[in-house]
C-alpha atoms as a PDB file:
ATOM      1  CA  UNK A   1      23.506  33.702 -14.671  1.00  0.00           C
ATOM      2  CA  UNK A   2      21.569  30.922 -16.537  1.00  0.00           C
ATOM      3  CA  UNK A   3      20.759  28.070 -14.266  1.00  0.00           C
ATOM      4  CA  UNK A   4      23.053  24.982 -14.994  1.00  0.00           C
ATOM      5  CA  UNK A   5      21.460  21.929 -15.844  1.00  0.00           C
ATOM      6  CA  UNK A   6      21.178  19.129 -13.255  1.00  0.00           C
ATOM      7  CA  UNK A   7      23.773  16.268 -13.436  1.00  0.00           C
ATOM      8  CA  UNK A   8      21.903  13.356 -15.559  1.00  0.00           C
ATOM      9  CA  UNK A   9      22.976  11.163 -12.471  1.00  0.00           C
ATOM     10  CA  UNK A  10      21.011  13.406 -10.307  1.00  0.00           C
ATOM     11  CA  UNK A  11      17.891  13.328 -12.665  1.00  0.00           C
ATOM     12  CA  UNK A  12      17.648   9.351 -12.255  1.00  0.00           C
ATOM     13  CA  UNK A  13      17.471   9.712  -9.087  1.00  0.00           C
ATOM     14  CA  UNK A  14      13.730  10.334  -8.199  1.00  0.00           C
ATOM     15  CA  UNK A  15      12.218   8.197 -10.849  1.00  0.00           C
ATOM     16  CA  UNK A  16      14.848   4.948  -9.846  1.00  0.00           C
ATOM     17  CA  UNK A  17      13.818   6.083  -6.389  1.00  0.00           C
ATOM     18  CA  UNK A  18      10.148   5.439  -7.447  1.00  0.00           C
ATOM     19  CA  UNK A  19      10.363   2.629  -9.246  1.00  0.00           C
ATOM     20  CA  UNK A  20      12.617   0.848  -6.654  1.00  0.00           C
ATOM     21  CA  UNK A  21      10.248   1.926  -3.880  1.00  0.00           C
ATOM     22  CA  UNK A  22       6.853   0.422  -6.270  1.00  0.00           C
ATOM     23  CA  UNK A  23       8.732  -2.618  -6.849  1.00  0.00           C
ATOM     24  CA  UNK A  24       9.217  -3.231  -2.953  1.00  0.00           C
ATOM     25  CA  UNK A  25       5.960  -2.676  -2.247  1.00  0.00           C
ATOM     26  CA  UNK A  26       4.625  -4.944  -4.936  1.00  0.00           C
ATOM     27  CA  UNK A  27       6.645  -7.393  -3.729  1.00  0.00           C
ATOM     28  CA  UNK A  28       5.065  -7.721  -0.731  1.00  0.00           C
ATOM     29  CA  UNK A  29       1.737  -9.630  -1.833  1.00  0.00           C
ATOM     30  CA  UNK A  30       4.499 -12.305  -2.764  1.00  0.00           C
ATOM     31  CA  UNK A  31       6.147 -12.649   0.598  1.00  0.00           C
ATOM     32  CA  UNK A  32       2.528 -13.007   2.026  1.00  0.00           C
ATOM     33  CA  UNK A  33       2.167 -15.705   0.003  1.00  0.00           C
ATOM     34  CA  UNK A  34       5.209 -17.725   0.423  1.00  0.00           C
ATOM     35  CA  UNK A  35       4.712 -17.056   4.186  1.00  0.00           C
ATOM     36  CA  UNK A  36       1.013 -18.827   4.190  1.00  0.00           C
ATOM     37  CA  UNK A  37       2.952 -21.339   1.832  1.00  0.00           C
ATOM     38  CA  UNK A  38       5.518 -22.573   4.193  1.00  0.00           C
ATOM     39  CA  UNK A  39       3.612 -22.702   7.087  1.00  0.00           C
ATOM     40  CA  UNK A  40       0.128 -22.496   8.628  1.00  0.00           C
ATOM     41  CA  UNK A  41       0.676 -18.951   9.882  1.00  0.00           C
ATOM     42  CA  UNK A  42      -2.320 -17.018  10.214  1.00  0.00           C
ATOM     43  CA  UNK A  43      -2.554 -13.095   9.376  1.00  0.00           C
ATOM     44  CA  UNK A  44      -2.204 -12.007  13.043  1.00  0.00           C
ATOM     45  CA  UNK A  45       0.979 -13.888  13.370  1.00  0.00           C
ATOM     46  CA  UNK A  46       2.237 -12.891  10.226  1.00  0.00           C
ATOM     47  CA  UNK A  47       1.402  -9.343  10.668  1.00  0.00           C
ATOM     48  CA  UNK A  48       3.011  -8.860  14.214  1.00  0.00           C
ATOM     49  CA  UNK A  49       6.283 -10.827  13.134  1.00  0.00           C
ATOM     50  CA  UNK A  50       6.527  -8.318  10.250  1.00  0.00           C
ATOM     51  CA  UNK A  51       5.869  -5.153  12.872  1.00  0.00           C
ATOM     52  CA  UNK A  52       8.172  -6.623  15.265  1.00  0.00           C
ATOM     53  CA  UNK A  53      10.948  -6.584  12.849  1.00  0.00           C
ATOM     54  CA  UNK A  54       9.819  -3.358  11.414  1.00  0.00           C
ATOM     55  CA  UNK A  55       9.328  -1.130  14.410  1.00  0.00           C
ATOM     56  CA  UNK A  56      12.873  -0.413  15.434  1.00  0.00           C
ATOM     57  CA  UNK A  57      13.578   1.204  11.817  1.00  0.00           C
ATOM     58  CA  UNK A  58      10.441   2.933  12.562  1.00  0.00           C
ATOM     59  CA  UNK A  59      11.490   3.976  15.921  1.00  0.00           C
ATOM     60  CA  UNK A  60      14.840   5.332  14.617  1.00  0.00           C
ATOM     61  CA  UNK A  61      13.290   7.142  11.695  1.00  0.00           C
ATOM     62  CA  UNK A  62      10.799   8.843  14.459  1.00  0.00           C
ATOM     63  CA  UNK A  63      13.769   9.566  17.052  1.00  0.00           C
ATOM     64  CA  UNK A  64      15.607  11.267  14.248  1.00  0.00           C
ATOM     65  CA  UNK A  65      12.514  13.489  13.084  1.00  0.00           C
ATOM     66  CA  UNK A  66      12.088  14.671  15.913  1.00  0.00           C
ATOM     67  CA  UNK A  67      15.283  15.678  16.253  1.00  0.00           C
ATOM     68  CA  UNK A  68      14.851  18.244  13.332  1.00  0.00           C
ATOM     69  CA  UNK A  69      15.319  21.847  13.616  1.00  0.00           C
ATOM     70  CA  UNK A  70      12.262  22.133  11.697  1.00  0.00           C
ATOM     71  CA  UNK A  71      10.521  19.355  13.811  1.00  0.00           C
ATOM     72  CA  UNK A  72       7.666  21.688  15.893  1.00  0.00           C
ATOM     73  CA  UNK A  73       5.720  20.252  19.407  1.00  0.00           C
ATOM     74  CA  UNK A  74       3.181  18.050  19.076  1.00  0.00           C
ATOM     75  CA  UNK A  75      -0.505  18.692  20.163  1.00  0.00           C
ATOM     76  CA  UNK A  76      -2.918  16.395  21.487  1.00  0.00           C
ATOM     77  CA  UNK A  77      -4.649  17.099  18.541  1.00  0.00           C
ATOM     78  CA  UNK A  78      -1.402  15.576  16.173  1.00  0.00           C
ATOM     79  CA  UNK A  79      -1.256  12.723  18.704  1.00  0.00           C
ATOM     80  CA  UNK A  80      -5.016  12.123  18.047  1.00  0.00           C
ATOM     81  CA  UNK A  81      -4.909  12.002  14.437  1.00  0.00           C
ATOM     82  CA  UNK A  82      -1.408  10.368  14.079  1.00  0.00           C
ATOM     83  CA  UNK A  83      -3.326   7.141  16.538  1.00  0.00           C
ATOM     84  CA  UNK A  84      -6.496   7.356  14.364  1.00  0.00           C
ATOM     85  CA  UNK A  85      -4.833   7.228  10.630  1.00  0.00           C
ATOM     86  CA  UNK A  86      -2.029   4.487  12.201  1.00  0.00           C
ATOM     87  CA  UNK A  87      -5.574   2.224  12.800  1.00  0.00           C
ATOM     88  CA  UNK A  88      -7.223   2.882   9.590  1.00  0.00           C
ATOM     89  CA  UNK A  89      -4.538   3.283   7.290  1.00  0.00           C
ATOM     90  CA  UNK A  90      -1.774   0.901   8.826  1.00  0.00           C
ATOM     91  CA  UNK A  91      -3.427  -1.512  10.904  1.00  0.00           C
ATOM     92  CA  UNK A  92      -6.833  -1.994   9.550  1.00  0.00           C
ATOM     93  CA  UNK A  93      -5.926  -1.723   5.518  1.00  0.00           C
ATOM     94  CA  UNK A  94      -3.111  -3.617   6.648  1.00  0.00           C
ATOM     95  CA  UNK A  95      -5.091  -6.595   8.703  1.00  0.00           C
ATOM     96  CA  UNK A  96      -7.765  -6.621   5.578  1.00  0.00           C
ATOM     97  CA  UNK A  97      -4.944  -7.104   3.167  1.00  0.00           C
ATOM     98  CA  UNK A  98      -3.420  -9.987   4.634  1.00  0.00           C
ATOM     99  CA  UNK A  99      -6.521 -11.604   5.985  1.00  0.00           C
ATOM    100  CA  UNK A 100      -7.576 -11.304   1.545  1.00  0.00           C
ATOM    101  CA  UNK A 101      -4.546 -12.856   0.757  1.00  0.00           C
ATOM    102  CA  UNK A 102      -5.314 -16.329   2.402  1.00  0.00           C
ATOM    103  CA  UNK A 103      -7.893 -16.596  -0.732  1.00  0.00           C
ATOM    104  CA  UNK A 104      -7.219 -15.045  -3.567  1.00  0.00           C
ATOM    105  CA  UNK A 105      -4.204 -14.713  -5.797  1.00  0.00           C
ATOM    106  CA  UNK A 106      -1.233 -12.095  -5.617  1.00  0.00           C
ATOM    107  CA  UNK A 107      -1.906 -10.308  -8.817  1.00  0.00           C
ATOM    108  CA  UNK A 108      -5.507 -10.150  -8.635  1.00  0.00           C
ATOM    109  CA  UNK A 109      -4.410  -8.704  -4.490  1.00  0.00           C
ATOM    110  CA  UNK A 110      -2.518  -6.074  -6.592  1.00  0.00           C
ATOM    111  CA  UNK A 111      -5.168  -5.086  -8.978  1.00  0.00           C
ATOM    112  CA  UNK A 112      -7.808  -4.584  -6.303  1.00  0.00           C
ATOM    113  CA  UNK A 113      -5.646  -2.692  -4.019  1.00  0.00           C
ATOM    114  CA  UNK A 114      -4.258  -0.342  -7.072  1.00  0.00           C
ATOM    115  CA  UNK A 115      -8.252   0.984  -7.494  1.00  0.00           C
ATOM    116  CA  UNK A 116      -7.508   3.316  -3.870  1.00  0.00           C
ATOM    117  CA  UNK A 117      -6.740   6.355  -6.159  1.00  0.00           C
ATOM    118  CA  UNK A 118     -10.759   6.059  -7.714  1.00  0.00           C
ATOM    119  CA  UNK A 119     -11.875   5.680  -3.873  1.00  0.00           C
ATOM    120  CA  UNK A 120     -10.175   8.911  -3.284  1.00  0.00           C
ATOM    121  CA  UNK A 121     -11.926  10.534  -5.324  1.00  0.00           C
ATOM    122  CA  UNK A 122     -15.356   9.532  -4.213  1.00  0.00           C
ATOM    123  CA  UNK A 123     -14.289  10.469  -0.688  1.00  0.00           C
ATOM    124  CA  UNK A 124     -13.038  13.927  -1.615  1.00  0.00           C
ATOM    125  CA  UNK A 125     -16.279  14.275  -3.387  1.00  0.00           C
ATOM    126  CA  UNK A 126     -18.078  13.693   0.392  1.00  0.00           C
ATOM    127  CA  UNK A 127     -15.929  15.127   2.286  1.00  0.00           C
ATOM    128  CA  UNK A 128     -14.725  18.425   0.344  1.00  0.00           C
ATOM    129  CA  UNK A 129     -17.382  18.569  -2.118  1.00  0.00           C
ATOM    130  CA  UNK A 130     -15.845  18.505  -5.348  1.00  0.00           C
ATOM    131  CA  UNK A 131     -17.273  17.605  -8.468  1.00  0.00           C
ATOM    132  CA  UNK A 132     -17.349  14.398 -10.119  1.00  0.00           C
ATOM    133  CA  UNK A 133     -17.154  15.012 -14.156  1.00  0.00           C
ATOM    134  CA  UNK A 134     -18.248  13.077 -16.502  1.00  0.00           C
ATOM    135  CA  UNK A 135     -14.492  12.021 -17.335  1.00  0.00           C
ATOM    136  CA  UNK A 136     -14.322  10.427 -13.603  1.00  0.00           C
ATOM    137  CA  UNK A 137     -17.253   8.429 -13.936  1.00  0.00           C
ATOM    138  CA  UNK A 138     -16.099   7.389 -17.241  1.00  0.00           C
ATOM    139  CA  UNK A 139     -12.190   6.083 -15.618  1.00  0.00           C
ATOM    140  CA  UNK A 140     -14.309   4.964 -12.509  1.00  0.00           C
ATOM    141  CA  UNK A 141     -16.105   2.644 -15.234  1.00  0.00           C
ATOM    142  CA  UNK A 142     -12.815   1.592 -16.991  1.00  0.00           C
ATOM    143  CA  UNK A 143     -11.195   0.634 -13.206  1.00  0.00           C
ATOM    144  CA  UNK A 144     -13.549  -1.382 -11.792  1.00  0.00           C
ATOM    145  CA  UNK A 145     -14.544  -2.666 -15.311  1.00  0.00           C
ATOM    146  CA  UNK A 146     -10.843  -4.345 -15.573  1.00  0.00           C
ATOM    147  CA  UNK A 147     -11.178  -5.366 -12.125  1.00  0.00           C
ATOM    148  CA  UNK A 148     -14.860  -7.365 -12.854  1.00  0.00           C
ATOM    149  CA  UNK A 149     -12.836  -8.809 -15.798  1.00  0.00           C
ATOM    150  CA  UNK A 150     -10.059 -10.316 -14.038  1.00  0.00           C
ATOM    151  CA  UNK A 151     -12.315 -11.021 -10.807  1.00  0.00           C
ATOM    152  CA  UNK A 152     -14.707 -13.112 -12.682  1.00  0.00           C
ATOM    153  CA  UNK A 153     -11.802 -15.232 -14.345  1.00  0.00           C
ATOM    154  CA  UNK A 154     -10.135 -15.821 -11.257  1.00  0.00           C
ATOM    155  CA  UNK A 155     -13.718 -16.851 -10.206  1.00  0.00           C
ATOM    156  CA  UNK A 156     -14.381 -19.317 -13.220  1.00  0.00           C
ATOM    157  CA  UNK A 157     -10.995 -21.326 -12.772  1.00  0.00           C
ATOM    158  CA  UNK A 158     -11.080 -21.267  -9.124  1.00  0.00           C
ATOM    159  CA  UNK A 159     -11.680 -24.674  -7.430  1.00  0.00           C
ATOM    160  CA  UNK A 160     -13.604 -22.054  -4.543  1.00  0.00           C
ATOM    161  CA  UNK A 161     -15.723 -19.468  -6.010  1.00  0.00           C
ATOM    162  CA  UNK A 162     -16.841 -18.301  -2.537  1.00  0.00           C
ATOM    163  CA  UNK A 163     -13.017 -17.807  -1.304  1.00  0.00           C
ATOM    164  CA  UNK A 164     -12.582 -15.496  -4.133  1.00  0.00           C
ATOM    165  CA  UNK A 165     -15.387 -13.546  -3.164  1.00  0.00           C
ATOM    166  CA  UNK A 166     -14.484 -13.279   0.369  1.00  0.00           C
ATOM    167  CA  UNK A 167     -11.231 -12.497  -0.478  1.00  0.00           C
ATOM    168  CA  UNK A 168     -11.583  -9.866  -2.992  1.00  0.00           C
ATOM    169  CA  UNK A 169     -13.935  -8.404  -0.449  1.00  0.00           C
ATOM    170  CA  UNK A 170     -11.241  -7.985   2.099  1.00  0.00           C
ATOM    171  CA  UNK A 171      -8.860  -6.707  -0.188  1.00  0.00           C
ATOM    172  CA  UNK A 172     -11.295  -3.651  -1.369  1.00  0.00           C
ATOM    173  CA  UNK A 173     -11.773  -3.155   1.693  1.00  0.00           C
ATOM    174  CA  UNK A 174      -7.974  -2.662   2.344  1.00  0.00           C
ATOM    175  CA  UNK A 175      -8.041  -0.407  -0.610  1.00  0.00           C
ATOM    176  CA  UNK A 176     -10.754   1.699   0.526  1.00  0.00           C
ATOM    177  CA  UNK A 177      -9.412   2.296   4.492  1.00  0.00           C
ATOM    178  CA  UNK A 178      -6.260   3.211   2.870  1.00  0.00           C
ATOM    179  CA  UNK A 179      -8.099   5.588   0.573  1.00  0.00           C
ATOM    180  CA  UNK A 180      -9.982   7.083   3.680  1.00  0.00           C
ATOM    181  CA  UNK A 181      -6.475   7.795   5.534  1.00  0.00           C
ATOM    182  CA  UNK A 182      -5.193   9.592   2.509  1.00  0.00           C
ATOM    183  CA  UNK A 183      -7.600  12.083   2.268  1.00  0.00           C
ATOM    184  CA  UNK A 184      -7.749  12.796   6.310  1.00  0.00           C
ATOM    185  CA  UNK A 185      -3.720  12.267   6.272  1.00  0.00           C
ATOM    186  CA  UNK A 186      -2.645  15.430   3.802  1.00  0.00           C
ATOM    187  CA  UNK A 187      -3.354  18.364   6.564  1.00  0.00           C
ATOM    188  CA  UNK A 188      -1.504  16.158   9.224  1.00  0.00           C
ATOM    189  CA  UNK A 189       0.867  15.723   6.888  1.00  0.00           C
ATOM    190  CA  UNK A 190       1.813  18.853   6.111  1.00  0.00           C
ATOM    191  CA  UNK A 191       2.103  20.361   9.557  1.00  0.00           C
ATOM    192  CA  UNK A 192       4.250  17.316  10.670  1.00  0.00           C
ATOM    193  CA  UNK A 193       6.106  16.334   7.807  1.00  0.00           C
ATOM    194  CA  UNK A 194       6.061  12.978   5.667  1.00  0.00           C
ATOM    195  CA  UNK A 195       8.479  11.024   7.315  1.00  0.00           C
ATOM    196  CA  UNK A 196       7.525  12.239  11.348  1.00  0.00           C
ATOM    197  CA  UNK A 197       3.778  11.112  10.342  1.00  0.00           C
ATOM    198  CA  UNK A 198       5.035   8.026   8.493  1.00  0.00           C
ATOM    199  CA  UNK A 199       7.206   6.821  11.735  1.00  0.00           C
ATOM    200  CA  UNK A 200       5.121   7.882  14.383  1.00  0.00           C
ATOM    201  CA  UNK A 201       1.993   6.565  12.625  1.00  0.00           C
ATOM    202  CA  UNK A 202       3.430   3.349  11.689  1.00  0.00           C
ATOM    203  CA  UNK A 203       4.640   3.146  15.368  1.00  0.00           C
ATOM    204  CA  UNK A 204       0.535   3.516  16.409  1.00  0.00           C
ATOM    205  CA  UNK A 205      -0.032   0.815  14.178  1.00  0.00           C
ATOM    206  CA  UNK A 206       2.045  -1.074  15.578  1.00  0.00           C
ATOM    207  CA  UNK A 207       0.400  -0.962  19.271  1.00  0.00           C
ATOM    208  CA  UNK A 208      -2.324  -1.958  17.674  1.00  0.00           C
ATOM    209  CA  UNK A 209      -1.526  -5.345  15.646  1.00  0.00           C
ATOM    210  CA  UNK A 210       0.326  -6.204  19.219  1.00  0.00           C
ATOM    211  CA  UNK A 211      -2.773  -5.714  20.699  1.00  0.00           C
ATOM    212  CA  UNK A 212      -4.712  -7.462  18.738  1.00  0.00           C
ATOM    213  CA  UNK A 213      -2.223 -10.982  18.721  1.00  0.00           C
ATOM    214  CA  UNK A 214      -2.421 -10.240  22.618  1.00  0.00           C
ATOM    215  CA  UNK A 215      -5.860 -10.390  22.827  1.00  0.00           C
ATOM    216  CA  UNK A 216      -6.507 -13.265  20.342  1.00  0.00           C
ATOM    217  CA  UNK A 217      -3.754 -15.454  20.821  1.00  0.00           C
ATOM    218  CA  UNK A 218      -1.116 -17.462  22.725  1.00  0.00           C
ATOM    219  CA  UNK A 219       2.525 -16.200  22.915  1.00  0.00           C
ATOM    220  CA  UNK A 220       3.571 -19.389  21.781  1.00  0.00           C
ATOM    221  CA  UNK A 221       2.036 -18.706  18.594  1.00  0.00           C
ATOM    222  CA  UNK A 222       5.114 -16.842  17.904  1.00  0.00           C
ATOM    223  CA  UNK A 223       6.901 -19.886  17.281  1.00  0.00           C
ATOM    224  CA  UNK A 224       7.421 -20.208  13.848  1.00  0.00           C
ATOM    225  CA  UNK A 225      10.050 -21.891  11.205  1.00  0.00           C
ATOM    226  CA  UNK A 226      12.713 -20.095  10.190  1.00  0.00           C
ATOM    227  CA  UNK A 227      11.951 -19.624   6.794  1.00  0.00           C
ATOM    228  CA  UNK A 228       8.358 -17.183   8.294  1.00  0.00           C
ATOM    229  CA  UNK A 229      11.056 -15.111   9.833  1.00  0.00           C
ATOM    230  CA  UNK A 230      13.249 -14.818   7.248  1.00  0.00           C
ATOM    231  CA  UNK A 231      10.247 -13.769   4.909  1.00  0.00           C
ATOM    232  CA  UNK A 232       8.535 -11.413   7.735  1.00  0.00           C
ATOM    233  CA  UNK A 233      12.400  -9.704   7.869  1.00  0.00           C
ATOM    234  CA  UNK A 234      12.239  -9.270   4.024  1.00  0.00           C
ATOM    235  CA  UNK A 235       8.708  -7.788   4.049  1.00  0.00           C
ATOM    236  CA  UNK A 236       9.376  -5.508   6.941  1.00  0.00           C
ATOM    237  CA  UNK A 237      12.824  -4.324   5.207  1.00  0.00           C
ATOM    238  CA  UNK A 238      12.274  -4.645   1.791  1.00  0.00           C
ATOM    239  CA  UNK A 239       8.108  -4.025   1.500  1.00  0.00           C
ATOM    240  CA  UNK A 240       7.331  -1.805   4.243  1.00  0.00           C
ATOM    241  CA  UNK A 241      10.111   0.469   6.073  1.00  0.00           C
ATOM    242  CA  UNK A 242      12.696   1.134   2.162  1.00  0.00           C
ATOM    243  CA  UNK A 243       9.939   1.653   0.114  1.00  0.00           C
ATOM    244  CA  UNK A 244       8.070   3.931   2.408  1.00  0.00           C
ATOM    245  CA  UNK A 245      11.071   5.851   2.466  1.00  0.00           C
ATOM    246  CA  UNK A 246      12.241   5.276  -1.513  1.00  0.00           C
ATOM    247  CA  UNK A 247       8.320   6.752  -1.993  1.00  0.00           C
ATOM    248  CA  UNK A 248       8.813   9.644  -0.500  1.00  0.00           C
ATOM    249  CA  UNK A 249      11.902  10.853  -1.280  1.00  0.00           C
ATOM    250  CA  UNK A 250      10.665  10.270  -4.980  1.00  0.00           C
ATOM    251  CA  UNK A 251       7.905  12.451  -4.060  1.00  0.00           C
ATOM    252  CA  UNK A 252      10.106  14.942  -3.024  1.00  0.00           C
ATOM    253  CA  UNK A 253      12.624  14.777  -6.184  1.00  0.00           C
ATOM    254  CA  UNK A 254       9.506  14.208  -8.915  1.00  0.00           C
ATOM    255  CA  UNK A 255       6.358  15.361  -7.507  1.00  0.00           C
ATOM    256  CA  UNK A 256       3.246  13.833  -7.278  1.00  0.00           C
ATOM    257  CA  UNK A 257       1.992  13.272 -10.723  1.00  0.00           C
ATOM    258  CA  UNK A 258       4.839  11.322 -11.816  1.00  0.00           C
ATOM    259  CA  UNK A 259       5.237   9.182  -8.691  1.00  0.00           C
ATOM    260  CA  UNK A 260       1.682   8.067  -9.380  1.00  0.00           C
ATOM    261  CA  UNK A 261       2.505   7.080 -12.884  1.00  0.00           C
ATOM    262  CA  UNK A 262       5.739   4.705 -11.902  1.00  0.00           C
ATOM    263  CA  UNK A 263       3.223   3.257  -9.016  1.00  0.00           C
ATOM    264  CA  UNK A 264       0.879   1.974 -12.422  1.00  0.00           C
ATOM    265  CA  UNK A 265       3.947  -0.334 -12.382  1.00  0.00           C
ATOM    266  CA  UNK A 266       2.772  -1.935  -9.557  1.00  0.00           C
ATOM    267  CA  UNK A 267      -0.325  -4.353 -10.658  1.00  0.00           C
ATOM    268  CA  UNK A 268       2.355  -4.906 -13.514  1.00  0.00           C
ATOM    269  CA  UNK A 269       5.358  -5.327 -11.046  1.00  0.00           C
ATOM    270  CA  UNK A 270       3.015  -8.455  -8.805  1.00  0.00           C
ATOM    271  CA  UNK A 271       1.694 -10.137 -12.412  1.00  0.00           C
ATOM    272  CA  UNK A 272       5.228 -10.745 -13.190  1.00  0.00           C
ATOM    273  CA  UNK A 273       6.740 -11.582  -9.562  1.00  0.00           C
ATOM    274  CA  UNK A 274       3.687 -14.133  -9.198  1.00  0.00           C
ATOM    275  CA  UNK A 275       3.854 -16.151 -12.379  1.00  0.00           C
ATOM    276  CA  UNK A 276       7.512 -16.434 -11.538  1.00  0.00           C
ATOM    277  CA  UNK A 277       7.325 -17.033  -7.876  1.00  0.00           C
ATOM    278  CA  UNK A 278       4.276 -18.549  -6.912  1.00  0.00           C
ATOM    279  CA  UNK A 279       3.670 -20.251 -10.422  1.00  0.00           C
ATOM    280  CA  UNK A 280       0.396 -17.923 -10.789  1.00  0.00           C
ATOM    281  CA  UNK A 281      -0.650 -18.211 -14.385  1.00  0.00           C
ATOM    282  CA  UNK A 282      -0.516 -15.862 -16.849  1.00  0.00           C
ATOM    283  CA  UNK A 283      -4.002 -14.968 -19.257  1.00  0.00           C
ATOM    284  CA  UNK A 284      -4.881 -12.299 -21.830  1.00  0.00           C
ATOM    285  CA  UNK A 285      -7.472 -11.361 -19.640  1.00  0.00           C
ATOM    286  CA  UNK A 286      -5.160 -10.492 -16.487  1.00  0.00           C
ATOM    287  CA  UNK A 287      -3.301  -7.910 -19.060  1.00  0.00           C
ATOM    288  CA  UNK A 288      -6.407  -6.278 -20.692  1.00  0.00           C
ATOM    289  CA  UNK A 289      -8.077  -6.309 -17.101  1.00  0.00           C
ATOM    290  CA  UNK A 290      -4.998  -4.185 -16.031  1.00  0.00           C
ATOM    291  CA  UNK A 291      -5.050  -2.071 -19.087  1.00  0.00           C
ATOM    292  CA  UNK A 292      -8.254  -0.656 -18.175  1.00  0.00           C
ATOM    293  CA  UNK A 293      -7.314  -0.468 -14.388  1.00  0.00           C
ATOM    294  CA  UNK A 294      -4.052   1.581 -15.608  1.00  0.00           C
ATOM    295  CA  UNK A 295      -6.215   3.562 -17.543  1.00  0.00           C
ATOM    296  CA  UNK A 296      -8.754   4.495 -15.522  1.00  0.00           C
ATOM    297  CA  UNK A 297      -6.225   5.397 -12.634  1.00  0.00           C
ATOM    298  CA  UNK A 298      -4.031   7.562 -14.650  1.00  0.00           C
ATOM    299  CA  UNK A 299      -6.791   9.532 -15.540  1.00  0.00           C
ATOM    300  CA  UNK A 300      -7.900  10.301 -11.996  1.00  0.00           C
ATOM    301  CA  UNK A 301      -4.581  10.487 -10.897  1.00  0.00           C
ATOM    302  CA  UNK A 302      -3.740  13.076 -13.345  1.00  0.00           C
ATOM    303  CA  UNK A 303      -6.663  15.446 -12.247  1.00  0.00           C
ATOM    304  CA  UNK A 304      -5.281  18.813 -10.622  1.00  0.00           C
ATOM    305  CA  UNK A 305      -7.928  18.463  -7.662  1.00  0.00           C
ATOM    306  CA  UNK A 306      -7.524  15.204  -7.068  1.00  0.00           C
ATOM    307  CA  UNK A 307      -6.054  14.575  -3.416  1.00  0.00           C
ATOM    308  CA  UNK A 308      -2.416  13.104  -4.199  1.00  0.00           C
ATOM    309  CA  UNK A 309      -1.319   9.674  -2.357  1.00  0.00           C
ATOM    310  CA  UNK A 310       1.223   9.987   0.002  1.00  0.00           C
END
């Protein structure tokens, strides 16, 4: 019998999955801001308020992994690797991002950390010895192009050139540890399963920011307005523990390749969410500066050997 054509509802589903799940995450720049706006939190306290209230869905989704018929033991050797990506991909890339933030704008935050797919490639280049063509050098050239373009404007019209430096700095270097835990996450991945890694890596993470506000500060540096908590609920809801799981459930309903074309949204998604926002303004530059980002992404992210983001 001919195979009957999914439901049009059905269909939606994985790319309004995606799109949803790009949009939270893009939104999250914002709440960074607005959180450094209302009060003189710094990024450790901002960071461990948004694990605190994010842990416990994390917890839950971990408990009920594990839980899975499919769900296999553990080895040291998962345990090792789930501890060591948690650091570099959610804790570190995390810390970097929000530490970047203090200086520079949201959409320009976006932009920067939307060049991780072009880092993946160099790494996979090291690390598994693949070829770089001439058509990746040529969308490395277009990425980083756009981002020179709208870097150097935001460094024209900025009262403090040097801020924008050091914060563009921190933010590539958020961009690059989470490129470097996407190309050592994929094996783990696929012996644990995306959302057991996601949980229980998030959950390492997690040990670590505490650590770290343990170690650097006061307990009563927890003691902030209401308004920090009601933004570090909406990033740990609506910017870190939905769209994590909106993400990959669209990966599972539309594959890779198409998942990675809604996320060109994103730098798109933060542009618009700023100027409305956080009264960021809006230039011809910022748009042709993302052009050439989107460009130069979709081309590496629509190479076969290419290791796909998670």
């Amino acid at each position: 019998m001919p195979e009957r054509p999914e439901p049009a509802t059905h269909a939606a589903i994985g790319p309004l999955f995606a799109v949803l799940g790009v949009l939270g995450f893009s939104f999250k720049a914002i709440l960074v801001k607005l959180a450094y706006l209302a009060h003189p939190v710094d990024p450790v306290t901002l960071l461990a308020w948004r694990m605190i209230y994010a842990a416990p869905f994390f917890a839950v989704m971990a408990l009920w992994a594990e839980r899975s018929a499919a769900a296999k033991a553990m080895t040291m050797r998962d345990v090792a690797a789930l501890v060591a990506l948690g650091f570099v991909g959610y804790y570190l890339s995390s810390y970097a991002d929000f530490a970047g933030l203090q200086y520079i704008s949201a959409s320009l935050e976006r932009l920067i950390l939307f060049t991780y797919p072009t880092v993946v490639v160099l790494l996979s280049a090291l690390v598994y010895r693949k070829p770089v063509t001439g058509r990746t050098l040529a969308a490395l050239l277009l990425c980083y192009g756009g981002v020179v373009l709208v870097f150097a404007n935001d460094l024209r019209v900025a009262p403090r050139g040097g801020d924008v430096v050091l914060g563009g700095v921190l933010v590539f270097a958020s961009a690059a540890l989470y490129a470097v835990y996407l190309v050592f996450a994929a094996p783990v991945i696929q012996r644990l399963g995306s959302l057991r890694f996601i949980a229980w890596a998030m959950l390492a993470s997690t040990v670590f920011v505490f650590a770290q506000f343990a170690l650097t500060h006061p307990l009563s540096a927890l003691a902030v307005p209401p308004r920090v908590h009601a933004l570090s609920l909406a990033m740990a809801v609506f910017s870190t523990v939905l769209p994590t799981w909106l993400m990959a459930e669209a990966l599972k309903r539309i594959g890779a390749n198409r998942a990675a074309l809604v996320g060109s949204l994103g730098p798109v998604f933060t542009i618009a969410l700023g100027f409305l926002l956080l009264d960021e303004p809006l230039h011809p530059i910022q748009f042709a500066g993302v052009a050439l980002v989107l460009a130069g992404v979709w081309q590496v992210t629509n190479r076969p050997s290419v290791v796909r983001p998670a």
